[in-house]
C-alpha atoms as a PDB file:
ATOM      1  CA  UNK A   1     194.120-112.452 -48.442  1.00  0.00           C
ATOM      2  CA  UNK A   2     192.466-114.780 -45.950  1.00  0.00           C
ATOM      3  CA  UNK A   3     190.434-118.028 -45.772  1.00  0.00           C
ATOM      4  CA  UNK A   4     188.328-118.634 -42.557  1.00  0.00           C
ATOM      5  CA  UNK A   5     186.398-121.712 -41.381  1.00  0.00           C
ATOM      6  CA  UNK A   6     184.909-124.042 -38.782  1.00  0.00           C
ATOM      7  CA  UNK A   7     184.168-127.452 -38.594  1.00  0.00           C
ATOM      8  CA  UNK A   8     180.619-129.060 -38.264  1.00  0.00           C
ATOM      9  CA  UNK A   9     178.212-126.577 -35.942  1.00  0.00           C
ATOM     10  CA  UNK A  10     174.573-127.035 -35.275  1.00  0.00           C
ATOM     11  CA  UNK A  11     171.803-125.720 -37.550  1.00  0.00           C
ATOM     12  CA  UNK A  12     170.555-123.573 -38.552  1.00  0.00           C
ATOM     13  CA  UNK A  13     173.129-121.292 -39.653  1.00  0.00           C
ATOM     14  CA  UNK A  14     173.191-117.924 -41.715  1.00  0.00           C
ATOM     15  CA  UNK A  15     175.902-116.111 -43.070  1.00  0.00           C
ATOM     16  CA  UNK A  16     175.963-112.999 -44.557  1.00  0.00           C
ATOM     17  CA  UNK A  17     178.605-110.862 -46.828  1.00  0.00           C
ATOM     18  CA  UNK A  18     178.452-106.976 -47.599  1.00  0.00           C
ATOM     19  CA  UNK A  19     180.368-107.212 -50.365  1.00  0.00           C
ATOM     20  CA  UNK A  20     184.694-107.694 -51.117  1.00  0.00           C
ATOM     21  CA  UNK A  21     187.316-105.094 -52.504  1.00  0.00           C
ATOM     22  CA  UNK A  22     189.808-102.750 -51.034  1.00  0.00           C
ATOM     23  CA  UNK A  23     189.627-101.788 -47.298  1.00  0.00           C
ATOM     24  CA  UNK A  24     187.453 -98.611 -46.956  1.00  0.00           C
ATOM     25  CA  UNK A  25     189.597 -95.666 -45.189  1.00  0.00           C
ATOM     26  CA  UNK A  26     186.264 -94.165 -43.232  1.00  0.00           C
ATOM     27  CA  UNK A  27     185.989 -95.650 -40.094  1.00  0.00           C
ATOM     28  CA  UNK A  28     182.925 -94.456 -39.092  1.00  0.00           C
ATOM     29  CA  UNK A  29     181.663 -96.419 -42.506  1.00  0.00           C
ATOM     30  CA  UNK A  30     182.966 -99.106 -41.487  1.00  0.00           C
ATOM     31  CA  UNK A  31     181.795 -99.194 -38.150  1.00  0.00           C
ATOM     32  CA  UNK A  32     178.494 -98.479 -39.119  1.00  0.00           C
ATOM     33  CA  UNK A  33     178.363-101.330 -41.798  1.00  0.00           C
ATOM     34  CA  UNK A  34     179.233-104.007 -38.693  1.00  0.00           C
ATOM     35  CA  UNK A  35     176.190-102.537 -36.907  1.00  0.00           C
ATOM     36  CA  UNK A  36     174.451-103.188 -39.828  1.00  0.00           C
ATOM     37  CA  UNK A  37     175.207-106.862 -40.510  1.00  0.00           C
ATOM     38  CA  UNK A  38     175.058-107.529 -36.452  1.00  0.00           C
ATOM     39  CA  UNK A  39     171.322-105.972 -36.471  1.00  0.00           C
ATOM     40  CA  UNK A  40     170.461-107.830 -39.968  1.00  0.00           C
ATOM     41  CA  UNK A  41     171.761-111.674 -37.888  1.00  0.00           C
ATOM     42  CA  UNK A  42     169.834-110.668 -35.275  1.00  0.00           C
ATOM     43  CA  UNK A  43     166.499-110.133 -37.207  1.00  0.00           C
ATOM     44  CA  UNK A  44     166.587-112.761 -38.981  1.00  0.00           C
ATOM     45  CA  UNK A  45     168.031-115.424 -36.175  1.00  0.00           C
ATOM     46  CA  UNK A  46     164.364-115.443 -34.153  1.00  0.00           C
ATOM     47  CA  UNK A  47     162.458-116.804 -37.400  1.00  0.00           C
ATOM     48  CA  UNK A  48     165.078-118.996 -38.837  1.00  0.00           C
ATOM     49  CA  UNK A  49     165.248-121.547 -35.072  1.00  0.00           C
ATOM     50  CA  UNK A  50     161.442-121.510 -35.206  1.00  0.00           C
ATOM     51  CA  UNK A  51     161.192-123.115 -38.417  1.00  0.00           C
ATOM     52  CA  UNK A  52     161.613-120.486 -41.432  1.00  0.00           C
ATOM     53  CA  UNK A  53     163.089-122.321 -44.502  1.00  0.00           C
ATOM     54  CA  UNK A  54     166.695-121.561 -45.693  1.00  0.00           C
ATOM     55  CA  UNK A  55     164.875-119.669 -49.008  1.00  0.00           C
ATOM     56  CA  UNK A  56     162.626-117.149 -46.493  1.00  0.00           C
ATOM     57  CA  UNK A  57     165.879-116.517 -44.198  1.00  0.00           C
ATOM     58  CA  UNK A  58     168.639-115.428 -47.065  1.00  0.00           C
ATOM     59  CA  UNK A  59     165.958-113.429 -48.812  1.00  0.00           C
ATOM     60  CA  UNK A  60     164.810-111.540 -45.839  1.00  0.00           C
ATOM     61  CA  UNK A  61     168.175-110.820 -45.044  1.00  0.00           C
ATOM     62  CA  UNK A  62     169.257-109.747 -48.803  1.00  0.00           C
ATOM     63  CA  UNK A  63     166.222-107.451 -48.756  1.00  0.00           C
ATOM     64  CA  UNK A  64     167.893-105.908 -45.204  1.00  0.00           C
ATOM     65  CA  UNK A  65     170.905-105.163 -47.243  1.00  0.00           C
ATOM     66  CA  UNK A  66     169.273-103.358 -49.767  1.00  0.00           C
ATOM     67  CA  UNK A  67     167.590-101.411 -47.413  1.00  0.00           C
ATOM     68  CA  UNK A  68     170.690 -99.857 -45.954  1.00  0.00           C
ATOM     69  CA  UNK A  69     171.979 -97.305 -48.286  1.00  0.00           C
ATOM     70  CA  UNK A  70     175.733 -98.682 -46.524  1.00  0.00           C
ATOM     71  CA  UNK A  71     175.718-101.509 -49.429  1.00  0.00           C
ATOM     72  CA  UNK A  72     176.121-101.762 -53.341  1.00  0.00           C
ATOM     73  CA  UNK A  73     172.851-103.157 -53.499  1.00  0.00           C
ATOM     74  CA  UNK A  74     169.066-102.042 -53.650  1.00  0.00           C
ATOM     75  CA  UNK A  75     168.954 -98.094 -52.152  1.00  0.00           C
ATOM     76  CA  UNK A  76     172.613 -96.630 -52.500  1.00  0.00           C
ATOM     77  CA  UNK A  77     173.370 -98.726 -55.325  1.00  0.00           C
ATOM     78  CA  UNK A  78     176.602 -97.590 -57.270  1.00  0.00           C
ATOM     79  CA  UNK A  79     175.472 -95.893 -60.571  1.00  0.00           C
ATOM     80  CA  UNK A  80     176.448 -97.328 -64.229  1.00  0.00           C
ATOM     81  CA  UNK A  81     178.470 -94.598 -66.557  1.00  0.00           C
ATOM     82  CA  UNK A  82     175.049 -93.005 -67.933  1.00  0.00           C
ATOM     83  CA  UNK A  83     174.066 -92.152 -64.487  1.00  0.00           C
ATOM     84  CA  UNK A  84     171.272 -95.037 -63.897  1.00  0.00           C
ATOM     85  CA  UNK A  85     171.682 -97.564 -60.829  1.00  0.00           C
ATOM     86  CA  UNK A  86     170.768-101.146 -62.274  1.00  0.00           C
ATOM     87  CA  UNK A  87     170.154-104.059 -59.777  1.00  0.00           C
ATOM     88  CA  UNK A  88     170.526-107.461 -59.786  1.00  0.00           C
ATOM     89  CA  UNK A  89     169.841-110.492 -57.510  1.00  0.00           C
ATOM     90  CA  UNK A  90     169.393-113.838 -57.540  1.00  0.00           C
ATOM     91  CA  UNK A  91     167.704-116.802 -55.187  1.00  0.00           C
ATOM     92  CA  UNK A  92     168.737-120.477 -55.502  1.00  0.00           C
ATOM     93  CA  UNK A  93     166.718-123.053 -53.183  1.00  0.00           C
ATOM     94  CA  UNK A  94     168.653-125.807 -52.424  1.00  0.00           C
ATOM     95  CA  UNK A  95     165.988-128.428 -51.418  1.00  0.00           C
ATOM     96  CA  UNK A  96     164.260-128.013 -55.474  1.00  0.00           C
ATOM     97  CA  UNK A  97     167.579-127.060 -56.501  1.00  0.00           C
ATOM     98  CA  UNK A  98     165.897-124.287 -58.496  1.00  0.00           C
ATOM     99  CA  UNK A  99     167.327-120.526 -59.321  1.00  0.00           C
ATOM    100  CA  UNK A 100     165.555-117.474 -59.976  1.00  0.00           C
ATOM    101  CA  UNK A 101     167.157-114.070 -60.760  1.00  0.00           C
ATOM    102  CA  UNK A 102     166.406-110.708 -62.153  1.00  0.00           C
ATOM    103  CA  UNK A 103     169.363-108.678 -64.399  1.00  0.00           C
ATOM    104  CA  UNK A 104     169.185-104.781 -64.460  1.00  0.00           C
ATOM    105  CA  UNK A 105     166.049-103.780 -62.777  1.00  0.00           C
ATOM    106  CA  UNK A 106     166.141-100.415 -62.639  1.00  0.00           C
ATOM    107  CA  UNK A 107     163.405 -98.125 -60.336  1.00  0.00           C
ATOM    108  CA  UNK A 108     163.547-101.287 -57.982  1.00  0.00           C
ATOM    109  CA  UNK A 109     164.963-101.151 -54.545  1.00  0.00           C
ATOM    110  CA  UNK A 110     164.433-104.517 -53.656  1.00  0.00           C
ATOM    111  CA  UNK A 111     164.991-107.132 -56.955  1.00  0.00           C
ATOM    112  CA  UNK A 112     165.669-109.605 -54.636  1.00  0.00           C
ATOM    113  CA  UNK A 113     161.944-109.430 -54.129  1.00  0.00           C
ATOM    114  CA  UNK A 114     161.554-110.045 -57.443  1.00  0.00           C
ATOM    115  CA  UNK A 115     163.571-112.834 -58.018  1.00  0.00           C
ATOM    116  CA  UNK A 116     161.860-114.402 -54.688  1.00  0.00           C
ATOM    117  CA  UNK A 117     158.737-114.003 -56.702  1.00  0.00           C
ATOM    118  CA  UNK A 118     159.975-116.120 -59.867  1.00  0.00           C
ATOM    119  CA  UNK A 119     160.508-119.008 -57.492  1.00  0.00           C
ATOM    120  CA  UNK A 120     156.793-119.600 -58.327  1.00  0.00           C
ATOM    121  CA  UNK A 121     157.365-119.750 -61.716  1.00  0.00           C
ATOM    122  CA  UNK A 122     158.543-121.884 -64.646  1.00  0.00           C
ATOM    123  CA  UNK A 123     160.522-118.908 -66.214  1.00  0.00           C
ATOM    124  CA  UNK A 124     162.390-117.574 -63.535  1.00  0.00           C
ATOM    125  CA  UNK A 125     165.014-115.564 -64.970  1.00  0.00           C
ATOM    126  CA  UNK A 126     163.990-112.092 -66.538  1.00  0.00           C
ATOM    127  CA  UNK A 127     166.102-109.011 -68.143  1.00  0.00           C
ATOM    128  CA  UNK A 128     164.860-105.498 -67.694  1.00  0.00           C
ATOM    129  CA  UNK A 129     161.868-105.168 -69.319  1.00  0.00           C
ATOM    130  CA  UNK A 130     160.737-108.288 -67.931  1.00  0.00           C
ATOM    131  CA  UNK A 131     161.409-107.235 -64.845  1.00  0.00           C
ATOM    132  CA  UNK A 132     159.656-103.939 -65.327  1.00  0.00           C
ATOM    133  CA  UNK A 133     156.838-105.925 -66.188  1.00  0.00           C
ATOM    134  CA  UNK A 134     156.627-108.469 -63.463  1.00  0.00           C
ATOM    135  CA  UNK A 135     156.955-105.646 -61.023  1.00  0.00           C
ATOM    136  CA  UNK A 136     153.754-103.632 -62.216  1.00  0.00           C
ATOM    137  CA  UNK A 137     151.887-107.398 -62.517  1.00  0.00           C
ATOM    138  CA  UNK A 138     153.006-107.862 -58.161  1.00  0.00           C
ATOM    139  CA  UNK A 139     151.651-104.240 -58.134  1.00  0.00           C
ATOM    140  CA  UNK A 140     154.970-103.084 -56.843  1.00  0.00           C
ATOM    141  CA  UNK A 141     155.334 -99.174 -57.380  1.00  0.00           C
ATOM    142  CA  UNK A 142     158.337 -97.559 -59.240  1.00  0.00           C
ATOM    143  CA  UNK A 143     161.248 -96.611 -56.580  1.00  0.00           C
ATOM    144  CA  UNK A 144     164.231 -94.154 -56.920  1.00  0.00           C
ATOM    145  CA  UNK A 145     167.225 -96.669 -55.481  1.00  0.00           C
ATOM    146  CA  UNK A 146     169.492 -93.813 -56.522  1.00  0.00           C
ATOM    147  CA  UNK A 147     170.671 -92.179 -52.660  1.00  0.00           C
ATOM    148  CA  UNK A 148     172.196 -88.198 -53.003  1.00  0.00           C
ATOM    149  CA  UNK A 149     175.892 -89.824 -52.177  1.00  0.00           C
ATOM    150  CA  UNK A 150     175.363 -91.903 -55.247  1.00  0.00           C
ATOM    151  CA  UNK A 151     174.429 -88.592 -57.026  1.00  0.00           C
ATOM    152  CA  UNK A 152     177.648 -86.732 -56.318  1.00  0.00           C
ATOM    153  CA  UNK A 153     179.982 -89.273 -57.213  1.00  0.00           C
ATOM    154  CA  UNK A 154     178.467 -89.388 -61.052  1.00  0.00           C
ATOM    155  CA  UNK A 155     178.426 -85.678 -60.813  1.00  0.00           C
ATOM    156  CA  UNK A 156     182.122 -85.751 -59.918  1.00  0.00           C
ATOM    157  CA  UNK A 157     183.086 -88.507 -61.829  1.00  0.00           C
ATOM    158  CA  UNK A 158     181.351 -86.323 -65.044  1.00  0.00           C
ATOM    159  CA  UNK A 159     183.553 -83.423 -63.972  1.00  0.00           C
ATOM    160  CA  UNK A 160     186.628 -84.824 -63.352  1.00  0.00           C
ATOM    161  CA  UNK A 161     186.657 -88.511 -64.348  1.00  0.00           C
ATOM    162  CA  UNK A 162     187.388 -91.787 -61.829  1.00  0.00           C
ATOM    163  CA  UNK A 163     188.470 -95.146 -62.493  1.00  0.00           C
ATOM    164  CA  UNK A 164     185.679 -97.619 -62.223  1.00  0.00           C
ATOM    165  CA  UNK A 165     185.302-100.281 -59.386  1.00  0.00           C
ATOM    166  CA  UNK A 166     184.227-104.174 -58.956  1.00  0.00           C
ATOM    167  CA  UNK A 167     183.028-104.745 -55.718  1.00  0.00           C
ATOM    168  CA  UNK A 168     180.405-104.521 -53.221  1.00  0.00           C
ATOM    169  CA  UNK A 169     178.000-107.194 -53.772  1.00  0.00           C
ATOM    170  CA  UNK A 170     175.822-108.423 -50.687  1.00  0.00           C
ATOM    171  CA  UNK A 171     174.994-112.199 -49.885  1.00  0.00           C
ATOM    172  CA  UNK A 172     173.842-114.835 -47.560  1.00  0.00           C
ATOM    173  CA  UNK A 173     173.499-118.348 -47.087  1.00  0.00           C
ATOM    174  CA  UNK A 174     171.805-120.478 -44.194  1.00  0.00           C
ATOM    175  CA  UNK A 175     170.755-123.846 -43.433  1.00  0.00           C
ATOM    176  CA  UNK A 176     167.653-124.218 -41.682  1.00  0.00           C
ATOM    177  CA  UNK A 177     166.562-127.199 -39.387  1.00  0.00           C
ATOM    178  CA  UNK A 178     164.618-129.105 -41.679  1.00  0.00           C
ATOM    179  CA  UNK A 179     168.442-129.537 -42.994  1.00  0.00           C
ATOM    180  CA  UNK A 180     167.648-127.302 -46.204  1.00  0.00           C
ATOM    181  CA  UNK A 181     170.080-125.036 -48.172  1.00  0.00           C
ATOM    182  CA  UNK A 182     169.821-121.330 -49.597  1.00  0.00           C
ATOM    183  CA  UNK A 183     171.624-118.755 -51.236  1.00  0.00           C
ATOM    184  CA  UNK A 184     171.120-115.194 -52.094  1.00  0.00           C
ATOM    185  CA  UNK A 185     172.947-112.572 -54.101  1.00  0.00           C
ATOM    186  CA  UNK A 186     172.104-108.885 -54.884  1.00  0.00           C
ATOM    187  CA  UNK A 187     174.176-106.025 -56.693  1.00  0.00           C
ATOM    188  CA  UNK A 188     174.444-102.638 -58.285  1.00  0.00           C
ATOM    189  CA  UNK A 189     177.416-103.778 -59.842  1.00  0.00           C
ATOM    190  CA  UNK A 190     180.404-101.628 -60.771  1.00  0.00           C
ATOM    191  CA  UNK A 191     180.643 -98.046 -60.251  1.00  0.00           C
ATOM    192  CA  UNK A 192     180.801 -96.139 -63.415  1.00  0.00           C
ATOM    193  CA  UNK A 193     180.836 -99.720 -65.260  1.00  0.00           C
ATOM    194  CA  UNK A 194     179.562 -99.400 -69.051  1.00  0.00           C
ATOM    195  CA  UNK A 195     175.785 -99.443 -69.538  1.00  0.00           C
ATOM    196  CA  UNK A 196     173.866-102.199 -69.029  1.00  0.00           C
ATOM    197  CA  UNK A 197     177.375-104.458 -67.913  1.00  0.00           C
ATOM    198  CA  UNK A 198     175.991-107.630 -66.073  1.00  0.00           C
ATOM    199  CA  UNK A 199     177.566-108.849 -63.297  1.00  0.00           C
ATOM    200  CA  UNK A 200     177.819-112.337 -61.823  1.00  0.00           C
ATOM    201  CA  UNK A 201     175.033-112.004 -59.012  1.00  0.00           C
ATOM    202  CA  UNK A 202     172.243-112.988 -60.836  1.00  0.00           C
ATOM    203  CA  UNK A 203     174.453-115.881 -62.396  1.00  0.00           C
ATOM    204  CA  UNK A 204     175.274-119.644 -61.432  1.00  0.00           C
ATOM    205  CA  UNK A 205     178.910-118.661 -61.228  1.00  0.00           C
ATOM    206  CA  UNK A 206     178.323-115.732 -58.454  1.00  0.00           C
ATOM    207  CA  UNK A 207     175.310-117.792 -56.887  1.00  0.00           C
ATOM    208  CA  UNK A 208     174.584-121.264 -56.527  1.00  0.00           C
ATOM    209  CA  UNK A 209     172.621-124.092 -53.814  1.00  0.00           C
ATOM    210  CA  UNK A 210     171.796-127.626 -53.934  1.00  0.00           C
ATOM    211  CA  UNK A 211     171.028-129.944 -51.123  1.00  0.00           C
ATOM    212  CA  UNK A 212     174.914-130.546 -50.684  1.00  0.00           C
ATOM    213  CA  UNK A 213     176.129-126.674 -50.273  1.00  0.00           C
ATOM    214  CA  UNK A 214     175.028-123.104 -51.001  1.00  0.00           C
ATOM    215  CA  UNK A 215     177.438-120.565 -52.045  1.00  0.00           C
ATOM    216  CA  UNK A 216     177.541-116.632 -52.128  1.00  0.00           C
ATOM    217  CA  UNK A 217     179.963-114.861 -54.116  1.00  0.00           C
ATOM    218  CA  UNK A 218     181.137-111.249 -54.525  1.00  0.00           C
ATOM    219  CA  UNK A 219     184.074-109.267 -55.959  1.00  0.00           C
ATOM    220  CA  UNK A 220     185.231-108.542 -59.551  1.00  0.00           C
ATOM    221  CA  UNK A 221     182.098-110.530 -61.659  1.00  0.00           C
ATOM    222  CA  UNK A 222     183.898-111.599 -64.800  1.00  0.00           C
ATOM    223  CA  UNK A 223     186.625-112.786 -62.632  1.00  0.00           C
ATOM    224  CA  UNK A 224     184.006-115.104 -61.154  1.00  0.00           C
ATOM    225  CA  UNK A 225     181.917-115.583 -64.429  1.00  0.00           C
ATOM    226  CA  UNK A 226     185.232-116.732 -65.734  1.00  0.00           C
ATOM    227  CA  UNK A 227     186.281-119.568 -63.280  1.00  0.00           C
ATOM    228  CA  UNK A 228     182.379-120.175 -62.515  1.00  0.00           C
ATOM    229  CA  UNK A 229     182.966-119.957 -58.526  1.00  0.00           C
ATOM    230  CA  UNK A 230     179.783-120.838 -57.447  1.00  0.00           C
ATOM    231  CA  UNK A 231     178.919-123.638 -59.238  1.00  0.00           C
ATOM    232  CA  UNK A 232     182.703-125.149 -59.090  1.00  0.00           C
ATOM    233  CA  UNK A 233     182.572-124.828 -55.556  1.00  0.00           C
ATOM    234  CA  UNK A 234     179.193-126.752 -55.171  1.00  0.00           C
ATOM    235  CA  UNK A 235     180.356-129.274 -57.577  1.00  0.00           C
ATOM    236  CA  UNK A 236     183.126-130.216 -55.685  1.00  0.00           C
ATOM    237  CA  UNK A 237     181.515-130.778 -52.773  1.00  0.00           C
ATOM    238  CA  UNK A 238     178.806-132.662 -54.912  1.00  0.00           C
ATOM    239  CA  UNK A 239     181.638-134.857 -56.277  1.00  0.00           C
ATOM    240  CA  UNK A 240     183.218-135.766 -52.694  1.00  0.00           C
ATOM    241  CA  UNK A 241     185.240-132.993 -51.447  1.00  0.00           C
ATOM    242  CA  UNK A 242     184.622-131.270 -48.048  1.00  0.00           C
ATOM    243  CA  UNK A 243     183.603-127.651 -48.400  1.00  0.00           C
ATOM    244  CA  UNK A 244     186.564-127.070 -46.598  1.00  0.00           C
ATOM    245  CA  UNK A 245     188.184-128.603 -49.563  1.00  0.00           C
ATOM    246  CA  UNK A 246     186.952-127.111 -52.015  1.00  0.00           C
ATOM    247  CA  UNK A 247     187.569-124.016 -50.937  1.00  0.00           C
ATOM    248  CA  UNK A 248     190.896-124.479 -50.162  1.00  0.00           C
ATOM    249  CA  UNK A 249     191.583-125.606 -53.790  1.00  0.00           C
ATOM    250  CA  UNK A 250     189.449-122.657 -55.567  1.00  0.00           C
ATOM    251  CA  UNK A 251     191.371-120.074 -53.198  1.00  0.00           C
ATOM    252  CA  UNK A 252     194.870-121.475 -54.377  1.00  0.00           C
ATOM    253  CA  UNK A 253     193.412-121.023 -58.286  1.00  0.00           C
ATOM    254  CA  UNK A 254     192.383-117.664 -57.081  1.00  0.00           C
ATOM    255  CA  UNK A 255     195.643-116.455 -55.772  1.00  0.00           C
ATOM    256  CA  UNK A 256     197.705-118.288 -58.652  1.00  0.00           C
ATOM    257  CA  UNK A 257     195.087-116.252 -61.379  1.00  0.00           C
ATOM    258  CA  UNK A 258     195.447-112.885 -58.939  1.00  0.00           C
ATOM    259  CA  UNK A 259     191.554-112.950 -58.918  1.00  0.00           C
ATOM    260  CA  UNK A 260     189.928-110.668 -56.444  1.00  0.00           C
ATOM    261  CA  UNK A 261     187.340-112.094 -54.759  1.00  0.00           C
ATOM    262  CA  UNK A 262     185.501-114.006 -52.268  1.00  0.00           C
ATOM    263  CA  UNK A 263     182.758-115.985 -51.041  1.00  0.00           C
ATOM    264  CA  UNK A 264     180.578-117.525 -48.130  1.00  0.00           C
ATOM    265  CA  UNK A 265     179.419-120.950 -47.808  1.00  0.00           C
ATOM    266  CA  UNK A 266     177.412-123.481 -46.257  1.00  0.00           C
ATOM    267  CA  UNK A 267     177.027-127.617 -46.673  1.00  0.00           C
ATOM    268  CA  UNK A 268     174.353-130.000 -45.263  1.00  0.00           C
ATOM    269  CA  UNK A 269     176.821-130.694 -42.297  1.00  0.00           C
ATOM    270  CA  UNK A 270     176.898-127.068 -41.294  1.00  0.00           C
ATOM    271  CA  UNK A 271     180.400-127.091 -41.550  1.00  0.00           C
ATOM    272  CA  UNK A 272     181.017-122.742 -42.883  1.00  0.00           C
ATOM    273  CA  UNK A 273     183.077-121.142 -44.338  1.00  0.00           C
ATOM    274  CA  UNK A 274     184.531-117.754 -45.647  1.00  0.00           C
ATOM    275  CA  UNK A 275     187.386-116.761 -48.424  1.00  0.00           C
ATOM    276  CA  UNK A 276     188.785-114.125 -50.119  1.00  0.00           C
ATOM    277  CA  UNK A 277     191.701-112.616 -52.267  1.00  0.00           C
ATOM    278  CA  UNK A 278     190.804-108.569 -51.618  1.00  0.00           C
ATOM    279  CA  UNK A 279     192.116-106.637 -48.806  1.00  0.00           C
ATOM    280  CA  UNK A 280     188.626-107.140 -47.167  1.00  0.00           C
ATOM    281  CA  UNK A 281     185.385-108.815 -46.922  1.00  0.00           C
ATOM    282  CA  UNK A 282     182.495-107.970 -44.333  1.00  0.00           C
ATOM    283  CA  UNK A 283     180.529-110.623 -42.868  1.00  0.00           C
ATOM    284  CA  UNK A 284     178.804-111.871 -39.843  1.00  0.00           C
ATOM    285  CA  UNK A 285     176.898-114.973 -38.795  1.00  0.00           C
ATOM    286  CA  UNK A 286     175.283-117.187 -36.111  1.00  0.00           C
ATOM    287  CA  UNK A 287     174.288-120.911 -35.587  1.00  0.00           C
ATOM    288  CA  UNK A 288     172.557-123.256 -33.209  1.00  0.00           C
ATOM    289  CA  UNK A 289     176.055-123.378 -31.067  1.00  0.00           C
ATOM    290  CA  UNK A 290     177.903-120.636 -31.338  1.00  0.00           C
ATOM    291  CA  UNK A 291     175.715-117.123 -30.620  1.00  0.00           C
ATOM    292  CA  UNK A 292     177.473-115.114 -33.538  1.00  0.00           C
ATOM    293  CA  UNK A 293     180.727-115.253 -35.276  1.00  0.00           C
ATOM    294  CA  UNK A 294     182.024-112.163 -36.919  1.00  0.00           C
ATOM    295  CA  UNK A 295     184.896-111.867 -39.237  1.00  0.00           C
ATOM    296  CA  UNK A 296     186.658-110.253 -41.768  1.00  0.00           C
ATOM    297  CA  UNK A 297     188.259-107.052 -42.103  1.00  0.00           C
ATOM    298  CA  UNK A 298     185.765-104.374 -42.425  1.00  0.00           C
END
């Protein structure tokens, strides 16, 4: 259980989560998932302090994420009970305050790119057949997300039968220097979860920016559908509290309701922040004054 933050640092700023649950026993996994997250900061720092809005930086990173076959999200997604991997992400610009999200794409390996897409539009939240269709219409060709480690843990799970799990979901938020907010959130959801089960990533409660904070949650999704993290968090900061503040306050709900969870955050001051209830949480990060910050157990 730990809470993490820093008062006000210079923009921009980017944060990024691979996802909260128990602590994973392989080392090597573990080791290799830092790597990742350094490498994805460093990418994405270079484009972000020339100019790149908030929107351009979280989903570039996102789509990072779900290249890496290290995350529950995109390629190495965790597989639902009937063997299919279905994704989910969402986008929420801060500055137009507007969300976009895609629920159980499935032959995707990037739906964050697909959500980034319905930031154009006026209907900009789409189920699967929808989201099927939008892909064909961007000419984006059909992709197995499904990686062989994926494979064997069905196949097991068939043959001998493992408890399902919550966690895993990838994020990011980041302020950029025009002093604009974004969030991003992408999922496989649950391992082994029933068919078609939506999670909270492509949801207001697991994803959520406005010009006064941008939030990125992960962990058990009900858990966070129920107490509507996201969009609690943000209105409390919206209402007068510092995000400091408000995160203090939902992490003492979170402990007294034993949720497991967590989330990153970022307000218009560039004060940050990280929280969660699991054994661990991955993240990394950079501003305008501190080269990186990494933290969390991995």
């Amino acid at each position: 259980m730990t809470k993490l933050s820093a008062s006000q640092v210079q923009p921009p700023v980017i944060l990024i989560h691979g996802g909260a649950g128990p602590a994973d026993t392989d080392m090597s996994r573990r080791e290799r998932r830092g790597t990742v997250l350094r490498q994805i900061i460093e990418s994405v720092w270079p484009a972000l302090v020339a100019g790149q809005s908030a929107l351009d930086a979280v989903t570039e990173a996102i789509r990072q994420m779900e290249a890496s076959s290290l995350f529950n999200a995109g390629y190495g997604a965790k597989l639902q009970e009937d063997g299919l991997a279905r994704l989910s992400a969402s986008l929420m610009d801060g500055h137009k305050q507007k969300f976009s999200g895609v629920l159980l794409a499935t032959h995707v390996k990037h739906p964050s790119q697909l959500a980034h897409a319905l930031q154009r539009r006026s209907q900009s939240v789409l189920g699967p057949l929808g989201v099927q269709l939008l892909a064909r219409e961007l000419g984006i060709a059909p992709e197995n997300p499904v990686t062989a480690e994926r494979a064997r843990e069905w196949s097991e799970h068939l043959a001998h039968g493992s408890p399902p799990e919550g966690q895993g979901t990838v994020g990011a938020v980041a302020l950029d220097l025009a002093g604009d907010l974004a969030a991003a959130t992408s999922t496989g959801g649950g391992k082994f979860n029933y068919p078609e089960r939506i999670s909270d990533s492509a949801t207001v409660a697991g994803n959520y920016a406005s010009e006064f904070a941008a939030i990125s949650c992960t962990g058990v999704g009900e858990e966070i559908v129920d107490d509507g993290l996201a969009v609690r968090l943000e209105t409390r900061v919206r209402d007068g509290l510092t995000l400091i503040e408000a995160s203090e306050r939902a992490y003492a709900e979170a402990l007294e309701r034993r949720r497991q969870y967590g989330w990153i955050g970022i307000d218009r001051k560039g004060i940050w922040v990280t929280y969660w209830t699991t054994e661990a949480m991955q993240c990394d990060g950079r501003s305008g004054n501190m080269d990186r910050f990494a933290f969390g157990r991995l």
